[in-house]
Protein backbone atom coordinates (compact mmCIF):
# COMPACT_ATOMS: atom_id res chain seq x y z
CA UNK A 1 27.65 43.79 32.03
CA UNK A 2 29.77 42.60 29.03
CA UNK A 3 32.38 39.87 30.01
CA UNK A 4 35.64 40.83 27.90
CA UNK A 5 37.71 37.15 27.59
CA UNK A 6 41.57 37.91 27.13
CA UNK A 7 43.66 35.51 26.05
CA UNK A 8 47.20 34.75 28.02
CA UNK A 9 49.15 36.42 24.90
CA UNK A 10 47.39 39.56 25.08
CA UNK A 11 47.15 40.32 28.94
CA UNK A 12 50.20 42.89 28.98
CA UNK A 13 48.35 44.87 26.57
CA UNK A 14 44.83 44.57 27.96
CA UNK A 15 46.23 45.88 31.37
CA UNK A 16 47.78 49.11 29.54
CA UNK A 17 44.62 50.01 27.84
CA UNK A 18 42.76 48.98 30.70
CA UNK A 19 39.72 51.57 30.25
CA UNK A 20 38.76 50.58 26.87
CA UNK A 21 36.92 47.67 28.39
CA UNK A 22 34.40 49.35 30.90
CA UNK A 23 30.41 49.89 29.70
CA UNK A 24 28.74 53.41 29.74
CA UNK A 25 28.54 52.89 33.42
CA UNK A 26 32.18 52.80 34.28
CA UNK A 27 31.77 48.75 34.98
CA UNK A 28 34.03 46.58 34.00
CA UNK A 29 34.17 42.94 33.91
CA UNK A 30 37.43 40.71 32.43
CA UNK A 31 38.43 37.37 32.45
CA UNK A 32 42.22 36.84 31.92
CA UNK A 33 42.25 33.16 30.58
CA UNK A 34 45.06 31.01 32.43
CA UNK A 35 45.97 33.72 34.45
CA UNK A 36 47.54 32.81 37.90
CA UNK A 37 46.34 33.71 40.83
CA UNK A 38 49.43 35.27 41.79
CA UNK A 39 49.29 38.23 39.33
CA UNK A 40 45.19 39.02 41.48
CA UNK A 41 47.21 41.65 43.52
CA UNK A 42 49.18 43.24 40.62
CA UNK A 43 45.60 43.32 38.84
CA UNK A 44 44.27 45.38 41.71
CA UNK A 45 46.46 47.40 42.08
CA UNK A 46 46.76 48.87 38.46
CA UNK A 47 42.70 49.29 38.85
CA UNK A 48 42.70 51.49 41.91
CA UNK A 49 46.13 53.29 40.25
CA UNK A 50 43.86 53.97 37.32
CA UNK A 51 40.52 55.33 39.36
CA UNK A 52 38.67 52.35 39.96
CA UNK A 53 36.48 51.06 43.07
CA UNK A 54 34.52 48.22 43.99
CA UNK A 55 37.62 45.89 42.52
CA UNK A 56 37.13 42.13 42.43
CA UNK A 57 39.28 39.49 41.59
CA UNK A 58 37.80 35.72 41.49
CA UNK A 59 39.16 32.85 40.34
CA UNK A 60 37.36 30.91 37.67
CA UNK A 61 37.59 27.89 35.70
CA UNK A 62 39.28 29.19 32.82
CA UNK A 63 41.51 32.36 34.80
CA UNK A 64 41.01 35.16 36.77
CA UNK A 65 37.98 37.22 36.81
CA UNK A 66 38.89 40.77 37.25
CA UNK A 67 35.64 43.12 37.89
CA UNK A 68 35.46 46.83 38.99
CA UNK A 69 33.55 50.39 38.55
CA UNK A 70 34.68 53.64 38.03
């Protein structure tokens, strides 16, 4: 699985094209760089609005690490 990095500038439009980013599988795997843990929940829940499962969010060194399958 491909880790897509997403810088802090471009997070509003990586959450509305949210699908582009998953593999062949349906897997997807993003890190949102500087991303505060407060926005985890409001990640989540535009992932199960869209038809994802298995939804992760961890926090890393450099943001939030935002994995899920469809």
């Amino acid at each position: 699985m491909v880790i897509h990095s997403i810088p802090a500038h471009q997070i509003a439009a990586a959450i509305a094209t949210i699908g582009t980013f998953a593999d062949r599988n349906g897997s997807l795997a993003i890190l949102f760089q500087d991303a505060a843990s407060i926005a985890a929940p409001f990640l989540l829940f535009r992932l199960k609005r869209t038809g994802y499962s298995s939804c992760r969010v961890a926090r890393e060194a450099g943001g939030l690490l935002l994995t899920a399958r469809r």
